[in-house]
PDB file of N, CA and C in Angstrom:
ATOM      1  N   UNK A   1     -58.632 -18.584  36.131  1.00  0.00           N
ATOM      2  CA  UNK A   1     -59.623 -19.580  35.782  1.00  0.00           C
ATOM      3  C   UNK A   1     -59.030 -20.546  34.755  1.00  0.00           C
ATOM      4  N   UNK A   2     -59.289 -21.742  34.734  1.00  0.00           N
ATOM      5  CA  UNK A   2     -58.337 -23.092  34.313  1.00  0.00           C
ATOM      6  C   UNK A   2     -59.926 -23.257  32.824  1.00  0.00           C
ATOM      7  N   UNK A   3     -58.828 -22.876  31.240  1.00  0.00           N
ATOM      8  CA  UNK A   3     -59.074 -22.934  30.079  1.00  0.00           C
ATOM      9  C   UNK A   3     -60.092 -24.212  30.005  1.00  0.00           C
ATOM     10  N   UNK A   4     -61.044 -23.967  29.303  1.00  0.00           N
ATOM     11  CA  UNK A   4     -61.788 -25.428  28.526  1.00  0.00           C
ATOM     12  C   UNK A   4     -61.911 -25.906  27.342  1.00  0.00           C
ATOM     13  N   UNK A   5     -61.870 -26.765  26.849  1.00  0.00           N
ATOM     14  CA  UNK A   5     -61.850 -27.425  25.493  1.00  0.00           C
ATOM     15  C   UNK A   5     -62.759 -28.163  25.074  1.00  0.00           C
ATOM     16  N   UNK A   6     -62.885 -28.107  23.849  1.00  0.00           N
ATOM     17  CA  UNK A   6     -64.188 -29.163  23.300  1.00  0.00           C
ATOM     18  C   UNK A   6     -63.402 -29.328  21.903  1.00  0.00           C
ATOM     19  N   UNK A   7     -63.954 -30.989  21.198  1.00  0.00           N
ATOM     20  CA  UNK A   7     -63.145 -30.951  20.130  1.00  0.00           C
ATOM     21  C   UNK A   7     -64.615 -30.558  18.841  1.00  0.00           C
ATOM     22  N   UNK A   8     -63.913 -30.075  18.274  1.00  0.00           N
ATOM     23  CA  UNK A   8     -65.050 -30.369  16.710  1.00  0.00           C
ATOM     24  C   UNK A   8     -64.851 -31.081  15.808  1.00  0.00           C
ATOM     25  N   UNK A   9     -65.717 -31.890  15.043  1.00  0.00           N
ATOM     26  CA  UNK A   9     -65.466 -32.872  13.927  1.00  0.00           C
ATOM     27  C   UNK A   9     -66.410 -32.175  12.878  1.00  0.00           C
ATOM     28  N   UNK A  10     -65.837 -31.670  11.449  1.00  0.00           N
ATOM     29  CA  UNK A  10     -66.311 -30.930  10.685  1.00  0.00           C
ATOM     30  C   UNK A  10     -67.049 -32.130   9.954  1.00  0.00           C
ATOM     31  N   UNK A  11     -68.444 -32.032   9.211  1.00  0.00           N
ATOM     32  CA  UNK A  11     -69.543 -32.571   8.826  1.00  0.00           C
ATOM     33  C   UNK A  11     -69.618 -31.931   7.277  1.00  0.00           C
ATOM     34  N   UNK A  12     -69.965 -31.025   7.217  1.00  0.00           N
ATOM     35  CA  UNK A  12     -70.022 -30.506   6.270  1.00  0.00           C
ATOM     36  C   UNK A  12     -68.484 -29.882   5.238  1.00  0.00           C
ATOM     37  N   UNK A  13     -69.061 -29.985   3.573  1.00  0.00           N
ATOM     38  CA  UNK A  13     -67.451 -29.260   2.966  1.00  0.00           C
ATOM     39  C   UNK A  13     -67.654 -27.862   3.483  1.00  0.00           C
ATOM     40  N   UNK A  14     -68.034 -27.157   3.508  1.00  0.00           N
ATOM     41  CA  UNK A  14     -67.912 -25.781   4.055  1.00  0.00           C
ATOM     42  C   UNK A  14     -66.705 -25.999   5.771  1.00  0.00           C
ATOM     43  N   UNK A  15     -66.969 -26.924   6.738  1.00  0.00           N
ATOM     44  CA  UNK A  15     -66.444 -27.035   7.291  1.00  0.00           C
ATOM     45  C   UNK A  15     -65.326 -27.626   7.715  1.00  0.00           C
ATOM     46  N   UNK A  16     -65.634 -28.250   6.565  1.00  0.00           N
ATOM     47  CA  UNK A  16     -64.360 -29.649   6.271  1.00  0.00           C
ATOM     48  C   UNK A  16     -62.710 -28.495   5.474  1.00  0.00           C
ATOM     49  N   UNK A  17     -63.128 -27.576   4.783  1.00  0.00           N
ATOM     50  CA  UNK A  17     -62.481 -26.417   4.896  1.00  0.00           C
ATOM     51  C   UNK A  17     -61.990 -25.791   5.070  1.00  0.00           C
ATOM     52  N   UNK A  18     -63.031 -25.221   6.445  1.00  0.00           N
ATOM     53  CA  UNK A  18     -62.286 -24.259   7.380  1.00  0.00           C
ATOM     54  C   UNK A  18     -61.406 -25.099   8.497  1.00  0.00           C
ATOM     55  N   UNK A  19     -61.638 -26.006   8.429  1.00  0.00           N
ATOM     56  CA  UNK A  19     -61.037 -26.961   9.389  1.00  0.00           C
ATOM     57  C   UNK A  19     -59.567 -27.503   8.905  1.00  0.00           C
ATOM     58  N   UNK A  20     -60.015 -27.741   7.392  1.00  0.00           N
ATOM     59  CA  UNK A  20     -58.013 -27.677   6.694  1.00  0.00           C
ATOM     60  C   UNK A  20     -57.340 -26.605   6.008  1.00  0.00           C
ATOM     61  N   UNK A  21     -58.180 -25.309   6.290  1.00  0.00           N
ATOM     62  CA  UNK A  21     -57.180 -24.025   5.851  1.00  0.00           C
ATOM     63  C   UNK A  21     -57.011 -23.150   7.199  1.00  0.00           C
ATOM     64  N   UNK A  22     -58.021 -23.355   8.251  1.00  0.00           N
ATOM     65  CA  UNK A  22     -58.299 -22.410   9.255  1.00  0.00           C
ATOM     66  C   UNK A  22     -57.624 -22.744  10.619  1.00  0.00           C
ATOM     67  N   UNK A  23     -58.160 -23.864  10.750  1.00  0.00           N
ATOM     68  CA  UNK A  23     -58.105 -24.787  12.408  1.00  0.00           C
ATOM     69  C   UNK A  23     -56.569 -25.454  12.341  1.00  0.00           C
ATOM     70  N   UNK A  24     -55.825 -25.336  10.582  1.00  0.00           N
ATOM     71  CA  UNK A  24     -54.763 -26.455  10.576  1.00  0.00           C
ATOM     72  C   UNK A  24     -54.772 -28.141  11.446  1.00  0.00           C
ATOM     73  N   UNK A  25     -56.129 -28.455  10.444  1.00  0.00           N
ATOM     74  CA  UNK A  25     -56.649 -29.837  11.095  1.00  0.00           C
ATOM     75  C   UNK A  25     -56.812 -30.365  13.047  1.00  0.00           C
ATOM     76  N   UNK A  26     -56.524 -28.906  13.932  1.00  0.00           N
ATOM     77  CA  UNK A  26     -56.559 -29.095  14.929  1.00  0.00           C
ATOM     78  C   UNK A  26     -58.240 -29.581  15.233  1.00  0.00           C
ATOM     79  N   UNK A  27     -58.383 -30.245  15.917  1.00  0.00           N
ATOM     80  CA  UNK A  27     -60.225 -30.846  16.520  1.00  0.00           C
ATOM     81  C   UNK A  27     -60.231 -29.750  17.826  1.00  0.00           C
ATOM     82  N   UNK A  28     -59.358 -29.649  18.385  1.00  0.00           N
ATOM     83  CA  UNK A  28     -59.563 -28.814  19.939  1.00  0.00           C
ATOM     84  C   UNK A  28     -59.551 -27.570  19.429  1.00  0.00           C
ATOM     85  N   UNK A  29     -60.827 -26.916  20.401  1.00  0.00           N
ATOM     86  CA  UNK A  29     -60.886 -25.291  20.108  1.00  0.00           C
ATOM     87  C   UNK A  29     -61.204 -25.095  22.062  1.00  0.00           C
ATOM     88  N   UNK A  30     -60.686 -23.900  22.040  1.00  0.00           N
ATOM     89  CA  UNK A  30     -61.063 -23.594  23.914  1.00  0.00           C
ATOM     90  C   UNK A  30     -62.444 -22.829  23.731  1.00  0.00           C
ATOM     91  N   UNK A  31     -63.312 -22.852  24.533  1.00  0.00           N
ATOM     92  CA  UNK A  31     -64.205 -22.399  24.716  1.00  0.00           C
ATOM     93  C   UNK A  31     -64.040 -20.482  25.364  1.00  0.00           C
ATOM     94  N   UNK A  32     -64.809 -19.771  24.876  1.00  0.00           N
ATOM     95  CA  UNK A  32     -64.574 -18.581  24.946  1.00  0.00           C
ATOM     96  C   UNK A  32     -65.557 -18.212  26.137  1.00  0.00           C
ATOM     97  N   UNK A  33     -66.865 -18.457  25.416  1.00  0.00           N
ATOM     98  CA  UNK A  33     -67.958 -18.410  26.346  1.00  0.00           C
ATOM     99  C   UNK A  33     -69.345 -19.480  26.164  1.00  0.00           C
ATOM    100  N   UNK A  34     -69.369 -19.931  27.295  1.00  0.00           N
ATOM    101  CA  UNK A  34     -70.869 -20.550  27.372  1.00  0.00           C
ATOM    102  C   UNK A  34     -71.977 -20.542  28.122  1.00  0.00           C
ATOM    103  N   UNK A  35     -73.162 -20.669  27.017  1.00  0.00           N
ATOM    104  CA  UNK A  35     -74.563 -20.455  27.918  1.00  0.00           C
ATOM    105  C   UNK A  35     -75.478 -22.360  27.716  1.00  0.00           C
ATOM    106  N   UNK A  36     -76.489 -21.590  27.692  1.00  0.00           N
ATOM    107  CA  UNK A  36     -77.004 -23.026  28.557  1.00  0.00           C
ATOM    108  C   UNK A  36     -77.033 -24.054  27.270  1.00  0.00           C
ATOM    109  N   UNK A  37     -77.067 -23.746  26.081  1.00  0.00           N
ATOM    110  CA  UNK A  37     -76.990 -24.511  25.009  1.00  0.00           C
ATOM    111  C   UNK A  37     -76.311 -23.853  23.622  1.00  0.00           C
ATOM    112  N   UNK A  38     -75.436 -22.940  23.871  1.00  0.00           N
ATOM    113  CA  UNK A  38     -74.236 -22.592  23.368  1.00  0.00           C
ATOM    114  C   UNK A  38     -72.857 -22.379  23.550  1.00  0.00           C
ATOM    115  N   UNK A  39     -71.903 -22.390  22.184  1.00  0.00           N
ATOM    116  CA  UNK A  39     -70.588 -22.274  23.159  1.00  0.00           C
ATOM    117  C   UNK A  39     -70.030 -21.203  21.965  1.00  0.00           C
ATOM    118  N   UNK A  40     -69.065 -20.610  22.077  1.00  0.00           N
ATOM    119  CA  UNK A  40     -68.138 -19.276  21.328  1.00  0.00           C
ATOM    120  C   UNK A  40     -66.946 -20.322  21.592  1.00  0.00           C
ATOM    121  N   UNK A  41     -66.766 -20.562  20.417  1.00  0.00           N
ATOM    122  CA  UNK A  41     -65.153 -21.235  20.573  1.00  0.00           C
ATOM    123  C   UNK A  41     -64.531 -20.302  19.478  1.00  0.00           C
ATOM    124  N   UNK A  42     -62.863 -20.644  20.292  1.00  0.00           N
ATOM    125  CA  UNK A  42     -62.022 -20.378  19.188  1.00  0.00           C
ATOM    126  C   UNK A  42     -60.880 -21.362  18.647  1.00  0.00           C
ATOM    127  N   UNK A  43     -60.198 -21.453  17.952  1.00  0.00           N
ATOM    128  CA  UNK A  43     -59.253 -22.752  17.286  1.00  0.00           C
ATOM    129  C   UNK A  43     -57.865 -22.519  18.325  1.00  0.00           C
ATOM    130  N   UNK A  44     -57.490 -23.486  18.244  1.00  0.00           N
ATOM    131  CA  UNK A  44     -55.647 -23.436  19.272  1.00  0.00           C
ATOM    132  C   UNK A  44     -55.081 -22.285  18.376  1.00  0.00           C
ATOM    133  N   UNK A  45     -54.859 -22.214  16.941  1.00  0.00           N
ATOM    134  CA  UNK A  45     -54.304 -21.003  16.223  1.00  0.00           C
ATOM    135  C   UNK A  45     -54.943 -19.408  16.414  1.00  0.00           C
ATOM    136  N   UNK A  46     -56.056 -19.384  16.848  1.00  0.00           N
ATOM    137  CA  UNK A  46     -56.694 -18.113  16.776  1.00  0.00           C
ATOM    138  C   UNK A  46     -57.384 -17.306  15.672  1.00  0.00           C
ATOM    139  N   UNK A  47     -57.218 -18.375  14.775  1.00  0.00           N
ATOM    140  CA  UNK A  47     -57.533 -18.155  13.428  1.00  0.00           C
ATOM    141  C   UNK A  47     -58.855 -18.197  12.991  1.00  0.00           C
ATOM    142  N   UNK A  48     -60.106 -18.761  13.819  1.00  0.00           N
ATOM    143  CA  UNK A  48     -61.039 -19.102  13.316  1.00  0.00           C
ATOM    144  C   UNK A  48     -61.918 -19.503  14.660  1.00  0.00           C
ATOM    145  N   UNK A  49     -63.198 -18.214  14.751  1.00  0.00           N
ATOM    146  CA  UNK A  49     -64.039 -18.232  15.972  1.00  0.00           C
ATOM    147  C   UNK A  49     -65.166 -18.693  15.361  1.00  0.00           C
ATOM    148  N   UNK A  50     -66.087 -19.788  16.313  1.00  0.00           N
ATOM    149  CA  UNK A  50     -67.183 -19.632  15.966  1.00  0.00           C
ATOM    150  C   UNK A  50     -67.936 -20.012  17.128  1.00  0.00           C
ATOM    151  N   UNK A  51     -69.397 -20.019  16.680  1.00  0.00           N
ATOM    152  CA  UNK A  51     -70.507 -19.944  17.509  1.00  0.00           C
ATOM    153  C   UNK A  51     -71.031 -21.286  17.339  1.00  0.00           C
ATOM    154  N   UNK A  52     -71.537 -22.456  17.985  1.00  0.00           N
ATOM    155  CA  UNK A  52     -72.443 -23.573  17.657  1.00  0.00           C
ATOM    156  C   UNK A  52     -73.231 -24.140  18.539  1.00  0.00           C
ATOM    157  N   UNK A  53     -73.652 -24.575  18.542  1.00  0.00           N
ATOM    158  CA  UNK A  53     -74.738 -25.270  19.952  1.00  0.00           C
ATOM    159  C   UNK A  53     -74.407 -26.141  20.497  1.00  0.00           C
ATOM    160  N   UNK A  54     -74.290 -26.711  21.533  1.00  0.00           N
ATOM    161  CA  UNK A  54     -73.846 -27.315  22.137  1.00  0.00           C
ATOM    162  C   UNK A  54     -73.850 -29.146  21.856  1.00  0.00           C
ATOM    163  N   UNK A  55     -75.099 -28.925  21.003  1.00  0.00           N
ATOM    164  CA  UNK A  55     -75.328 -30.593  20.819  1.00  0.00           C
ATOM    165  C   UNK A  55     -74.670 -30.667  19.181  1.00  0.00           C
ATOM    166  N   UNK A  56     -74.087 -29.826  18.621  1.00  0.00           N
ATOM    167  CA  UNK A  56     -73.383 -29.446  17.158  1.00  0.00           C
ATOM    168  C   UNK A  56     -75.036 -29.406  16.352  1.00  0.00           C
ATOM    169  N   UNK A  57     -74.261 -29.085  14.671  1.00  0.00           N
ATOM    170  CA  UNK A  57     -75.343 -28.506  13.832  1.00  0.00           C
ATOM    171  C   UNK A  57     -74.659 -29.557  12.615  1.00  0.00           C
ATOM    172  N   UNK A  58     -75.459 -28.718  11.373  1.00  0.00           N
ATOM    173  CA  UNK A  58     -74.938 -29.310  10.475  1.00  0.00           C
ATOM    174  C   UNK A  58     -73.908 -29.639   9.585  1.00  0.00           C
ATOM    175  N   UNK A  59     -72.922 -28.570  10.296  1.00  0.00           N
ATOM    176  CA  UNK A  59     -71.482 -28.173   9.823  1.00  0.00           C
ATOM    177  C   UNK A  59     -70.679 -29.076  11.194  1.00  0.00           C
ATOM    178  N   UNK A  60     -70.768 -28.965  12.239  1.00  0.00           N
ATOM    179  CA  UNK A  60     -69.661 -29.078  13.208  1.00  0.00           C
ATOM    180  C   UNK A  60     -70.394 -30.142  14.258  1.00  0.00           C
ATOM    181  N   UNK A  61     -69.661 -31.767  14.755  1.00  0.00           N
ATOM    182  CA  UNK A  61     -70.017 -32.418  15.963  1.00  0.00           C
ATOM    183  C   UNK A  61     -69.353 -31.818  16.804  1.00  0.00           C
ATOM    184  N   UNK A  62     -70.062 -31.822  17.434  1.00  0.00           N
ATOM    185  CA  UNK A  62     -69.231 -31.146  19.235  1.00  0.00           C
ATOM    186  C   UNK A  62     -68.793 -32.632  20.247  1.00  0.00           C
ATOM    187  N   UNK A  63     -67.886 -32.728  20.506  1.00  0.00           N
ATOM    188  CA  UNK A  63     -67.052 -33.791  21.735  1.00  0.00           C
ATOM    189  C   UNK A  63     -66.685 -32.878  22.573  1.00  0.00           C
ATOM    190  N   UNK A  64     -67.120 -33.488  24.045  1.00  0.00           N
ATOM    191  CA  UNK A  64     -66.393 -32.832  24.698  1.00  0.00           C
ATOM    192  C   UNK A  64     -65.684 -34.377  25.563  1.00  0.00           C
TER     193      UNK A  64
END
């Protein structure tokens, strides 16, 4: 099965953060699993999983 990607743009300092100690400023994370208005991503490094909704929250925009 052929990998998917979505990028994130961190919003918040909490995410702004994990995004320059965790993600090593990468925006692309592959998608792990998704449902009808969530996604399980993880970072290109492996370093940093998370959970967000599909339309993003207050920490993370979602692009796909």
């Amino acid at each position: 099965m052929k990998k998917k990607f979505v990028c994130l743009v961190p919003l918040s300092s909490e995410a702004k953060f994990r995004f320059n100690t965790l993600m090593n400023r990468f925006h692309s994370c592959q998608i792990l699993n998704e449902t009808d208005n969530m996604l399980e991503l993880i970072s290109l490094n492996g370093e940093y999983q998370t959970k967000v909704p599909k339309t993003g929250n207050l920490h993370w925009k979602v692009i796909k």
